[in-house]
PDB file of N, CA and C in Angstrom:
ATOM      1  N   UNK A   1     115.008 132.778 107.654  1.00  0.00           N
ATOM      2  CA  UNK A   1     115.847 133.437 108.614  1.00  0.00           C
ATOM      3  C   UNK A   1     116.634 134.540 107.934  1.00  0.00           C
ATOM      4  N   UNK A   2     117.140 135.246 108.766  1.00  0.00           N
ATOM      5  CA  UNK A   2     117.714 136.533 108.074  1.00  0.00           C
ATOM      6  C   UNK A   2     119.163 136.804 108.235  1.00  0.00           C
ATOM      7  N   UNK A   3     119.613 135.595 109.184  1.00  0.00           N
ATOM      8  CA  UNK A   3     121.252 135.673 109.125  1.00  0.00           C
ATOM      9  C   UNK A   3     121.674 134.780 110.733  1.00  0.00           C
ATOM     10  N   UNK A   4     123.101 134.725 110.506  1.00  0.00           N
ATOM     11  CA  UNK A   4     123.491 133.158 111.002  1.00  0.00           C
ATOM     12  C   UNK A   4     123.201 133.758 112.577  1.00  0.00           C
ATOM     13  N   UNK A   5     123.394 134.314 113.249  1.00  0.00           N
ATOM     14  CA  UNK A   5     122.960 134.729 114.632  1.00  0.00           C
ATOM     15  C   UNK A   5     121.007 134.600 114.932  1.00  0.00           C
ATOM     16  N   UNK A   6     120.449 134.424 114.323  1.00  0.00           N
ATOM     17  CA  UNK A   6     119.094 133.845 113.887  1.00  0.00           C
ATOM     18  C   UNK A   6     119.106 132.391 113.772  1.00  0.00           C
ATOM     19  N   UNK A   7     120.197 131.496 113.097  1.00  0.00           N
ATOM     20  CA  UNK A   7     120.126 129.925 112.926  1.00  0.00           C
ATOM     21  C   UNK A   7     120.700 129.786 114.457  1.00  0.00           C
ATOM     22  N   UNK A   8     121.298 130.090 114.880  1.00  0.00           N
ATOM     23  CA  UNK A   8     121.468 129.596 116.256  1.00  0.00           C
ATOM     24  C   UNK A   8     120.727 130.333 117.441  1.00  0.00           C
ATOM     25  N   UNK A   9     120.059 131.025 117.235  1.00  0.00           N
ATOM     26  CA  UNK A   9     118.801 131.170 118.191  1.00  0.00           C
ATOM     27  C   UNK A   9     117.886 129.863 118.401  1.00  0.00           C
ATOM     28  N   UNK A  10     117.648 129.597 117.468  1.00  0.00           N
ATOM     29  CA  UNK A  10     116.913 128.455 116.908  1.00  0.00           C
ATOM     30  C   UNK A  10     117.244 127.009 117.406  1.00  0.00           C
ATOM     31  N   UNK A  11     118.355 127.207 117.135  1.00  0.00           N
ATOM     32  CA  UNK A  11     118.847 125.813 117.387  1.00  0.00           C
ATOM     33  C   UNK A  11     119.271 125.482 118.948  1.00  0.00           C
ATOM     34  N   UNK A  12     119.663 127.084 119.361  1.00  0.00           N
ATOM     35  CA  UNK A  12     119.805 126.904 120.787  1.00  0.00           C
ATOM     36  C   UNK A  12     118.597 126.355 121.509  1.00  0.00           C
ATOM     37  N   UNK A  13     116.904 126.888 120.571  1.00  0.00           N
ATOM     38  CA  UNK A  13     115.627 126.374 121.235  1.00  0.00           C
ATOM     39  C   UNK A  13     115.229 124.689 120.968  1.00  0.00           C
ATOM     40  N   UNK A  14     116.583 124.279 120.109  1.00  0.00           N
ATOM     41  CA  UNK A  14     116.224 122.972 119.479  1.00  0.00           C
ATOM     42  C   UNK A  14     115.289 122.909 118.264  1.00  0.00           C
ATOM     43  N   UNK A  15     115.267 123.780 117.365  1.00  0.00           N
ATOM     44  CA  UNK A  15     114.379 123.695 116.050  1.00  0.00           C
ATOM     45  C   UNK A  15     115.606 122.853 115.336  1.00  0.00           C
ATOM     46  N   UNK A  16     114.535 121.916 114.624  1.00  0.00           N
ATOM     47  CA  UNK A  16     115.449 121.083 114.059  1.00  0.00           C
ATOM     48  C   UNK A  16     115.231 121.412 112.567  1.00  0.00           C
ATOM     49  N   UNK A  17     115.509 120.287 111.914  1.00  0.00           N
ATOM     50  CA  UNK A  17     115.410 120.462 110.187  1.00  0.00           C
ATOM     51  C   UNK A  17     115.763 121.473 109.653  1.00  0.00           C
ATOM     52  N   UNK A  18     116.000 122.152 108.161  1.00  0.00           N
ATOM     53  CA  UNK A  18     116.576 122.606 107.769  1.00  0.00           C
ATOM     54  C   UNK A  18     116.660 124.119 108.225  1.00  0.00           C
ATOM     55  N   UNK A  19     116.890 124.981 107.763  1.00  0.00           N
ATOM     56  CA  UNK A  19     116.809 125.854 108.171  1.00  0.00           C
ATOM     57  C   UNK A  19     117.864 126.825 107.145  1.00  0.00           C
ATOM     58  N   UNK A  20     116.754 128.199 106.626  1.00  0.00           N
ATOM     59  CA  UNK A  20     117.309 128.631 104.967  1.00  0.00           C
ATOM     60  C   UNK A  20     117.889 130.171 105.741  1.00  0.00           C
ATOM     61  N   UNK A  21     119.026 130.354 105.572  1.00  0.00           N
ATOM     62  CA  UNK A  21     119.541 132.262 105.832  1.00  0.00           C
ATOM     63  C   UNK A  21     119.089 133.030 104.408  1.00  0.00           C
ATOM     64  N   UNK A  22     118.632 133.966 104.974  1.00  0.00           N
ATOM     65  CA  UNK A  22     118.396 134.881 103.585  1.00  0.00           C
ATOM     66  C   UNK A  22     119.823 135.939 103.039  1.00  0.00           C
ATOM     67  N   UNK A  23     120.775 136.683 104.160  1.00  0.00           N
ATOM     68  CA  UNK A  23     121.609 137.428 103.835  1.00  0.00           C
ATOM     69  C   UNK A  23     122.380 136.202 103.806  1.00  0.00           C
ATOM     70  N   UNK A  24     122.793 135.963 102.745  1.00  0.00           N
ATOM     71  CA  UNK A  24     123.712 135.153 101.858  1.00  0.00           C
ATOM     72  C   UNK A  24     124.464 135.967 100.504  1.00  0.00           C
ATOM     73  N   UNK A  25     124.258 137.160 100.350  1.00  0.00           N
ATOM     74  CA  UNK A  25     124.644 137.618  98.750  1.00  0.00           C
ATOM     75  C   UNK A  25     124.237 137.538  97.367  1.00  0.00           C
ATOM     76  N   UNK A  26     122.355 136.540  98.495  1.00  0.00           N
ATOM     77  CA  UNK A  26     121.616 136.866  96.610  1.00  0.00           C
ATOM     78  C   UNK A  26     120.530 137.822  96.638  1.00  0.00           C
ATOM     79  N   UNK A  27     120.072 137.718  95.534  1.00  0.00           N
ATOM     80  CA  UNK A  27     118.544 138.831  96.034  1.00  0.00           C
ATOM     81  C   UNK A  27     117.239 138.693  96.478  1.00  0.00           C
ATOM     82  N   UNK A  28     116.640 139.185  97.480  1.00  0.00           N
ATOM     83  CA  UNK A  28     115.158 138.394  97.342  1.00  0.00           C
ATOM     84  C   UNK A  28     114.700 137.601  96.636  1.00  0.00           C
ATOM     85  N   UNK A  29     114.390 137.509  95.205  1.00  0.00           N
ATOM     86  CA  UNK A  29     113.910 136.952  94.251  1.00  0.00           C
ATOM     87  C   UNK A  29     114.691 135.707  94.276  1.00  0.00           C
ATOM     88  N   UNK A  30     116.407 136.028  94.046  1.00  0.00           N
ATOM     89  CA  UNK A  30     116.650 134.595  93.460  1.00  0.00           C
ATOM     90  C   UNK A  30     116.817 133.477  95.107  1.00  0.00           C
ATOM     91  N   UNK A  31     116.634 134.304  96.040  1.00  0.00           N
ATOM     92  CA  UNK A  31     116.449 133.147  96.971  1.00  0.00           C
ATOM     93  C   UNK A  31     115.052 132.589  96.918  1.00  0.00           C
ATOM     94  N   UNK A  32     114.110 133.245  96.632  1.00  0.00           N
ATOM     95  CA  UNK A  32     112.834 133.122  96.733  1.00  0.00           C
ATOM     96  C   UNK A  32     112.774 131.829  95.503  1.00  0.00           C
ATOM     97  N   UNK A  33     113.043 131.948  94.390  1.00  0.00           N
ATOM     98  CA  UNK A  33     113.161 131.273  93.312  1.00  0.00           C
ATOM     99  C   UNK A  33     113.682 129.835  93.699  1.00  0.00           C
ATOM    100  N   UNK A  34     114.937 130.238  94.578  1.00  0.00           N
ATOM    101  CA  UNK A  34     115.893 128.964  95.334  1.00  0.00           C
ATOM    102  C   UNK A  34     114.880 128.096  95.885  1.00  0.00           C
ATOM    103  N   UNK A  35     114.272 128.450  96.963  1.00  0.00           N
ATOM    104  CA  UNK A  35     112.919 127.981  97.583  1.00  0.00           C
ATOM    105  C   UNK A  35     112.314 127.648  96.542  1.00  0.00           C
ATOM    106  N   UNK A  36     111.270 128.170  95.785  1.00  0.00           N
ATOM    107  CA  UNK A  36     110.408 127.234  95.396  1.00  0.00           C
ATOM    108  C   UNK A  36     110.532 126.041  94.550  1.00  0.00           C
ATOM    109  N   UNK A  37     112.368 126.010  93.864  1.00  0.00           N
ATOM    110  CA  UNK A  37     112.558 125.036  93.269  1.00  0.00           C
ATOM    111  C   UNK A  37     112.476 123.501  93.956  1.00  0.00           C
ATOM    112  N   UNK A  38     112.839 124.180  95.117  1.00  0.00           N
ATOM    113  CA  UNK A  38     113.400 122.834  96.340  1.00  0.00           C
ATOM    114  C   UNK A  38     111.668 123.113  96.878  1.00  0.00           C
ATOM    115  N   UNK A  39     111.083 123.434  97.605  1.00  0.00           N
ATOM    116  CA  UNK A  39     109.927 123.285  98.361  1.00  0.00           C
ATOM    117  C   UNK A  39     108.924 123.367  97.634  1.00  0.00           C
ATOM    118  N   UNK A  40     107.862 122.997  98.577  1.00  0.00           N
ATOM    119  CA  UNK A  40     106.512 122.961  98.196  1.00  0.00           C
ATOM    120  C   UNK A  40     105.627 123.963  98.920  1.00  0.00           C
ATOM    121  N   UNK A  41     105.947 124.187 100.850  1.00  0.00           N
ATOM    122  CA  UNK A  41     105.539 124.426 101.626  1.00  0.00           C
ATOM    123  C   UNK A  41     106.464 124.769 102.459  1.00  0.00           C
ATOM    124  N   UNK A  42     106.683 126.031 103.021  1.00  0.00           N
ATOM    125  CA  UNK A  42     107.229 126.251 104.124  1.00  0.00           C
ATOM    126  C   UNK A  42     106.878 127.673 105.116  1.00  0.00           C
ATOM    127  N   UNK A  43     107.911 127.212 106.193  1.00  0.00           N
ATOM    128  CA  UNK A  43     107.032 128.138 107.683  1.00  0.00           C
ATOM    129  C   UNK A  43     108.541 129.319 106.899  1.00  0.00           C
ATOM    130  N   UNK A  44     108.161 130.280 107.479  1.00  0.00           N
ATOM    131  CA  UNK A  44     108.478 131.652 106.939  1.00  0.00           C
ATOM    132  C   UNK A  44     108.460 132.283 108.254  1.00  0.00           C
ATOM    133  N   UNK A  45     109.717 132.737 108.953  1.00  0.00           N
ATOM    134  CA  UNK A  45     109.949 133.399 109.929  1.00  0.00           C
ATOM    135  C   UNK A  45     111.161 134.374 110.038  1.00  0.00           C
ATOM    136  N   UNK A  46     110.583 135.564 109.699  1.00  0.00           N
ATOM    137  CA  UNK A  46     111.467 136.855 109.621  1.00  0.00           C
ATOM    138  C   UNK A  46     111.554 137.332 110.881  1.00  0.00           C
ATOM    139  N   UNK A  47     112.855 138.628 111.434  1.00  0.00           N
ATOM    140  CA  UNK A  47     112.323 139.316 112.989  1.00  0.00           C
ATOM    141  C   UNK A  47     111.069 140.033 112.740  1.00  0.00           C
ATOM    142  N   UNK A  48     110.899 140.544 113.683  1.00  0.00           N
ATOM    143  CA  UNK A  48     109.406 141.132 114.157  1.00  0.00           C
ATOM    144  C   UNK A  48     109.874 142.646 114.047  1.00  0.00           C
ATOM    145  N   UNK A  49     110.461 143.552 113.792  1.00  0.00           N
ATOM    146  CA  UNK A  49     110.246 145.029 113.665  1.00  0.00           C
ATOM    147  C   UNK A  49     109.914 145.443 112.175  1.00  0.00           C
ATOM    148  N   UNK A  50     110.215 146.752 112.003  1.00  0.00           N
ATOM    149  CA  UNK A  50     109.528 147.059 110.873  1.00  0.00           C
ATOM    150  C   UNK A  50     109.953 146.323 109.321  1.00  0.00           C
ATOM    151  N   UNK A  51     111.877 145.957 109.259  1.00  0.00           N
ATOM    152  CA  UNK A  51     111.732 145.539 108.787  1.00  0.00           C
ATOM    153  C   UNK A  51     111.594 144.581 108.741  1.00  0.00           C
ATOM    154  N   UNK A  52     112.048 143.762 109.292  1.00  0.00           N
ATOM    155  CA  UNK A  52     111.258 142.178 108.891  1.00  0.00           C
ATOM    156  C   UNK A  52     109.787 141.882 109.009  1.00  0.00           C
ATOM    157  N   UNK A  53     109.258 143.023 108.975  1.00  0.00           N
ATOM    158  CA  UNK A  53     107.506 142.647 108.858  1.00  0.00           C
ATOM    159  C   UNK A  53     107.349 143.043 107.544  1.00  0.00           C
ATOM    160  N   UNK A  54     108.325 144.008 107.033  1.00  0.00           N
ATOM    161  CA  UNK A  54     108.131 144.275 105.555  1.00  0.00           C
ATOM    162  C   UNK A  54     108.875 142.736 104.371  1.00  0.00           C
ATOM    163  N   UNK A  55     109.658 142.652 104.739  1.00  0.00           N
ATOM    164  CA  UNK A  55     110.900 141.498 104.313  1.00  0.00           C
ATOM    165  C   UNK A  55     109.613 140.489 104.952  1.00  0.00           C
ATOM    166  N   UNK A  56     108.499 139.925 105.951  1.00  0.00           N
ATOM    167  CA  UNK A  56     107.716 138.715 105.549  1.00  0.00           C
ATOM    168  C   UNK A  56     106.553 139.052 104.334  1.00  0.00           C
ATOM    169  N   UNK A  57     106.099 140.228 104.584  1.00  0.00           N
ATOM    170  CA  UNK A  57     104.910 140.198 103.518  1.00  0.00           C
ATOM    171  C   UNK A  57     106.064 140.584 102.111  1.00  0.00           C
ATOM    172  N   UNK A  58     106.694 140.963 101.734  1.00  0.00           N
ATOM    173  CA  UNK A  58     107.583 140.967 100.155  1.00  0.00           C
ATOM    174  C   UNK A  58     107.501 139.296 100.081  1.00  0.00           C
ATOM    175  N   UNK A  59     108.238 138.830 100.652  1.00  0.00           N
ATOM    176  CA  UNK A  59     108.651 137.137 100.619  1.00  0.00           C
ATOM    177  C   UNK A  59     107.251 136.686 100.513  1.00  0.00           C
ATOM    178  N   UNK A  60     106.119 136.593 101.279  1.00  0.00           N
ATOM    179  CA  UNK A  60     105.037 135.642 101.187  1.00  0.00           C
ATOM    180  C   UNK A  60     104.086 136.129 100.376  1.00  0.00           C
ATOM    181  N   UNK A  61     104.586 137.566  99.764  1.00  0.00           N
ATOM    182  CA  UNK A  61     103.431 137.909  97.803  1.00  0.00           C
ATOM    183  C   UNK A  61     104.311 137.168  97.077  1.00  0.00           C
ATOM    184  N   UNK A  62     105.579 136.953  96.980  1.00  0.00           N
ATOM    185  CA  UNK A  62     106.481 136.413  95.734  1.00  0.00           C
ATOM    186  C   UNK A  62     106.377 135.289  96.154  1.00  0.00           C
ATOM    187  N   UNK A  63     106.531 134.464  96.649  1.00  0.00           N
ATOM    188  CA  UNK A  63     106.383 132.668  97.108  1.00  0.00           C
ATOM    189  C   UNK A  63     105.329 132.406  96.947  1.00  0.00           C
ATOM    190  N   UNK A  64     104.076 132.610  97.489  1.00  0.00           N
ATOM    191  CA  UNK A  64     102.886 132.782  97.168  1.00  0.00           C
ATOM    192  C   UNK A  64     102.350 133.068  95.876  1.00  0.00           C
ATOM    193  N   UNK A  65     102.893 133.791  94.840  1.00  0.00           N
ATOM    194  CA  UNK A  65     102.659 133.905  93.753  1.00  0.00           C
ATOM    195  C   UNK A  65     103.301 132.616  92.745  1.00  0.00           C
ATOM    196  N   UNK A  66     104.116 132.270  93.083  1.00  0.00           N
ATOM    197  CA  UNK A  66     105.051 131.207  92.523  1.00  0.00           C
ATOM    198  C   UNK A  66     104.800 129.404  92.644  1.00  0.00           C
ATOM    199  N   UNK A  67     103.532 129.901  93.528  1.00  0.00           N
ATOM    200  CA  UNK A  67     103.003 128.077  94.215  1.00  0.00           C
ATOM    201  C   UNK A  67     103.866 127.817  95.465  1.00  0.00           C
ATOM    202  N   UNK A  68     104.325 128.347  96.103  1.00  0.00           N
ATOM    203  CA  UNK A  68     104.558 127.873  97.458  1.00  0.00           C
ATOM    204  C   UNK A  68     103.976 128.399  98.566  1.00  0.00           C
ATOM    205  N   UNK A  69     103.366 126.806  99.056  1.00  0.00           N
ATOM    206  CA  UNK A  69     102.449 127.572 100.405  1.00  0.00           C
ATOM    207  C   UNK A  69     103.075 127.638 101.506  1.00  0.00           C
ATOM    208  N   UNK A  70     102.943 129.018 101.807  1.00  0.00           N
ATOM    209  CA  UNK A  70     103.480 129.478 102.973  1.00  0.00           C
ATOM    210  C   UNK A  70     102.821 129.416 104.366  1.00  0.00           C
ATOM    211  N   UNK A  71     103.555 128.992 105.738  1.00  0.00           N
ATOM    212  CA  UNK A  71     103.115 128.772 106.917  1.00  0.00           C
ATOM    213  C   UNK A  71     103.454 130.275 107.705  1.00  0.00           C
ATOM    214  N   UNK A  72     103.312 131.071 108.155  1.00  0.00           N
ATOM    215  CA  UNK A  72     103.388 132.367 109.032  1.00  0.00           C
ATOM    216  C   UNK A  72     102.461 132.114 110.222  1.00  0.00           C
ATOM    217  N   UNK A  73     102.171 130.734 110.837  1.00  0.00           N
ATOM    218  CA  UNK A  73     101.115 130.930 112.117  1.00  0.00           C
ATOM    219  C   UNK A  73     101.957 131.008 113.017  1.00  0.00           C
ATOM    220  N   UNK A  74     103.914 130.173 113.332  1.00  0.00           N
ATOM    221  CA  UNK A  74     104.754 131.044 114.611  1.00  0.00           C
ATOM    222  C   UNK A  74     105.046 132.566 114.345  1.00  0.00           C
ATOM    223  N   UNK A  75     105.307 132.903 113.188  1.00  0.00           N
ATOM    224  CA  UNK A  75     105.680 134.566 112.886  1.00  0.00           C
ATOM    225  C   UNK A  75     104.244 135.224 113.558  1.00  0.00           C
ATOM    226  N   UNK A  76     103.129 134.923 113.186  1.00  0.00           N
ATOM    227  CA  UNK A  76     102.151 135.684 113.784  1.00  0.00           C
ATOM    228  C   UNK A  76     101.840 135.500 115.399  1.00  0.00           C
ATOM    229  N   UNK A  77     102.415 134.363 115.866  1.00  0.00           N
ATOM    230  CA  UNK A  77     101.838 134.001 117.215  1.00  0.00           C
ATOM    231  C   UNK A  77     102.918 134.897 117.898  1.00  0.00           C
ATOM    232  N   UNK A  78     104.273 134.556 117.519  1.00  0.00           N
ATOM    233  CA  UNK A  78     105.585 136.382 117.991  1.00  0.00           C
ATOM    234  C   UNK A  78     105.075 137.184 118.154  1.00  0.00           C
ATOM    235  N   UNK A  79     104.650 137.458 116.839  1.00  0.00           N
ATOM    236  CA  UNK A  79     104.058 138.957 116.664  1.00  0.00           C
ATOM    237  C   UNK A  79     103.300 139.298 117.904  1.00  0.00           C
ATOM    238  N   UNK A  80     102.536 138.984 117.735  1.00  0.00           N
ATOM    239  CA  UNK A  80     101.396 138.968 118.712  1.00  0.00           C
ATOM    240  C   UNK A  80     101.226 139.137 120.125  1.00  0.00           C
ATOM    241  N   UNK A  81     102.013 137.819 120.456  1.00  0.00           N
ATOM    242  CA  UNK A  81     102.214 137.311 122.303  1.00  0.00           C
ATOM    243  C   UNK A  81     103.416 137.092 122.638  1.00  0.00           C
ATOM    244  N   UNK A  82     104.535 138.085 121.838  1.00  0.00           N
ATOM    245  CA  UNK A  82     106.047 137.853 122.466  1.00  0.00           C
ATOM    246  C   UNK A  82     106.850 139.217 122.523  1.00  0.00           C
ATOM    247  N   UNK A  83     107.441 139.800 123.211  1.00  0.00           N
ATOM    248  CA  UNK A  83     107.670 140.820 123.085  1.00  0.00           C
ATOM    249  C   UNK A  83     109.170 140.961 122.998  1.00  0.00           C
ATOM    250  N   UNK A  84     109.482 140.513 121.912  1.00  0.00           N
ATOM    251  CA  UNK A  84     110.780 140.806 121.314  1.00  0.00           C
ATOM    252  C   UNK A  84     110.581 141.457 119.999  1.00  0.00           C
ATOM    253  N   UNK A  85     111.584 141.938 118.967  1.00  0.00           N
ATOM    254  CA  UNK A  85     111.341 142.076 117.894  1.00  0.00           C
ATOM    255  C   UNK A  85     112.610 141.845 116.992  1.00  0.00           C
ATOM    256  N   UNK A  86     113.275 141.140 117.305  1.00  0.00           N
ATOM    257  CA  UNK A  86     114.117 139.992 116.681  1.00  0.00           C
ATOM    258  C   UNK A  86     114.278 138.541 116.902  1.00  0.00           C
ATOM    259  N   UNK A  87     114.692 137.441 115.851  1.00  0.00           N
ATOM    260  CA  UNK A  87     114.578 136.482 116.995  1.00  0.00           C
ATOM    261  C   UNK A  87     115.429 136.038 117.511  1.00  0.00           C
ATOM    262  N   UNK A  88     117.033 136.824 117.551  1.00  0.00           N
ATOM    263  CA  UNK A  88     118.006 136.324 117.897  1.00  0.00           C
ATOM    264  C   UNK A  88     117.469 136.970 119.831  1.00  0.00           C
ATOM    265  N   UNK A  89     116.555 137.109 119.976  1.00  0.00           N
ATOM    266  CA  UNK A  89     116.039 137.938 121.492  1.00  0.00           C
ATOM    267  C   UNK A  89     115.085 136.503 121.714  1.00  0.00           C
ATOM    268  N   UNK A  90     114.725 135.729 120.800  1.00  0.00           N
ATOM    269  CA  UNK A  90     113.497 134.491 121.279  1.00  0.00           C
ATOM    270  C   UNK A  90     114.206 133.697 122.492  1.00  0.00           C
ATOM    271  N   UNK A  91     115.354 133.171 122.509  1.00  0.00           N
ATOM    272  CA  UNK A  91     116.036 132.198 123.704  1.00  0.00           C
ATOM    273  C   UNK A  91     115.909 132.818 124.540  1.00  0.00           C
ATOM    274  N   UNK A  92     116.470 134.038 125.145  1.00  0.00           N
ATOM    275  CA  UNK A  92     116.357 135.068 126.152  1.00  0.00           C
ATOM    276  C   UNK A  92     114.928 135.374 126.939  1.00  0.00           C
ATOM    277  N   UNK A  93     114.384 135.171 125.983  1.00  0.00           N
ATOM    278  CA  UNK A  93     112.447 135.195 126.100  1.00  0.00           C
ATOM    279  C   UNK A  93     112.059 134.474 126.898  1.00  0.00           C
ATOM    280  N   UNK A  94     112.420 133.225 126.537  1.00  0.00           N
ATOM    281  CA  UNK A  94     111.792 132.261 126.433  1.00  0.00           C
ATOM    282  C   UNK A  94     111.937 131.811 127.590  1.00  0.00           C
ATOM    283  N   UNK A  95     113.442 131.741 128.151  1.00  0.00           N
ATOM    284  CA  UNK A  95     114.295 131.580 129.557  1.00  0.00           C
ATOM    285  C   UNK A  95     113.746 132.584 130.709  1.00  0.00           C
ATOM    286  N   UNK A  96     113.365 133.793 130.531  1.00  0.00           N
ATOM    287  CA  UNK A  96     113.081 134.407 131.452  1.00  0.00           C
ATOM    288  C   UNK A  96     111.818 133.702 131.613  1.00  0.00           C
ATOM    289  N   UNK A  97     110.384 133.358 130.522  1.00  0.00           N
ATOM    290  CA  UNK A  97     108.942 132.860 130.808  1.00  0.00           C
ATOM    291  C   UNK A  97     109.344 131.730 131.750  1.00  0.00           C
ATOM    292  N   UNK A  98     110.512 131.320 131.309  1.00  0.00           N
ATOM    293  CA  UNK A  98     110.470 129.747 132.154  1.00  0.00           C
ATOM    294  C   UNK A  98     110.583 130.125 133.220  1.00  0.00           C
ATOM    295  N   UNK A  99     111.811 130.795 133.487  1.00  0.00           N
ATOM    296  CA  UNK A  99     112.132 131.221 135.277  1.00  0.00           C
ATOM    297  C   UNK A  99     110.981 131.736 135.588  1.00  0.00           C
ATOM    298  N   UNK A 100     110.466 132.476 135.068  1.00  0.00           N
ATOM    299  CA  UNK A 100     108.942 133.470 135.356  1.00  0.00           C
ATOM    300  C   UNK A 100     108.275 132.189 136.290  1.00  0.00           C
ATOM    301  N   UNK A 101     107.973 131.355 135.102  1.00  0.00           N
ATOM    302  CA  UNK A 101     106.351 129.919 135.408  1.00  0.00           C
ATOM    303  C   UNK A 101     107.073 129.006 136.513  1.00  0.00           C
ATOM    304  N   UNK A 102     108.631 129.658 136.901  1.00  0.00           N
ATOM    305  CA  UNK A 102     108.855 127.979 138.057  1.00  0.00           C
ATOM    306  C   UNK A 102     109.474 128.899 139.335  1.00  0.00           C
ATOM    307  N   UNK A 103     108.817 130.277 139.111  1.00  0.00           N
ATOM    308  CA  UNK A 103     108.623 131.156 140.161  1.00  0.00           C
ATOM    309  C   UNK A 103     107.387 131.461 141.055  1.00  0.00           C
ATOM    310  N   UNK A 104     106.603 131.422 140.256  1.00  0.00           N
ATOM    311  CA  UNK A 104     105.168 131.058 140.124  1.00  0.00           C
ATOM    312  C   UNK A 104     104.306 130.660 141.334  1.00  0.00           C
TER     313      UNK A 104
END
């Protein structure tokens, strides 16, 4: 995640378990480093515009290089079939599809 208005997007959707902020005051690397000390495997979900499409592929060559396998199949399924490009915009999304499907 990329900052605390992002952890409560999330949580507003009910994602549970941990959940890592990146703007904290360290640098790519030594969060990246942070991660792989503690993990083995994790899902990797940056926003969707330019930069955070740059900020997922930096993060998943350096994690990836380091032995941690990285998950990006929700970042790509966003990408893809959601038309936001942050995810503090995913709840908002998500609420309108619903009203959308029980309009239907």
């Amino acid at each position: 995640m990329e900052g605390r208005n992002d952890l409560k997007s999330l949580r507003r959707l009910r994602f549970n378990g941990e959940i890592l902020i990146l703007n904290r005051g360290t640098s790519l690397i030594e969060f990246s480093d942070t991660i792989a000390r503690k993990y083995r495997r994790i899902i990797l979900l940056t926003d969707l515009d330019t930069k955070g499409c740059d900020l997922e592929r930096r993060m998943n060559q350096y994690l990836t290089g380091i032995g941690v396998d990285i998950d990006v199949y929700l970042w790509n399924f966003l990408r893809k079939n959601v038309p936001i490009k942050t995810i503090e915009e995913l709840p908002s999304e998500y609420e309108r599809q619903y009203e959308k499907g029980l309009q239907a």
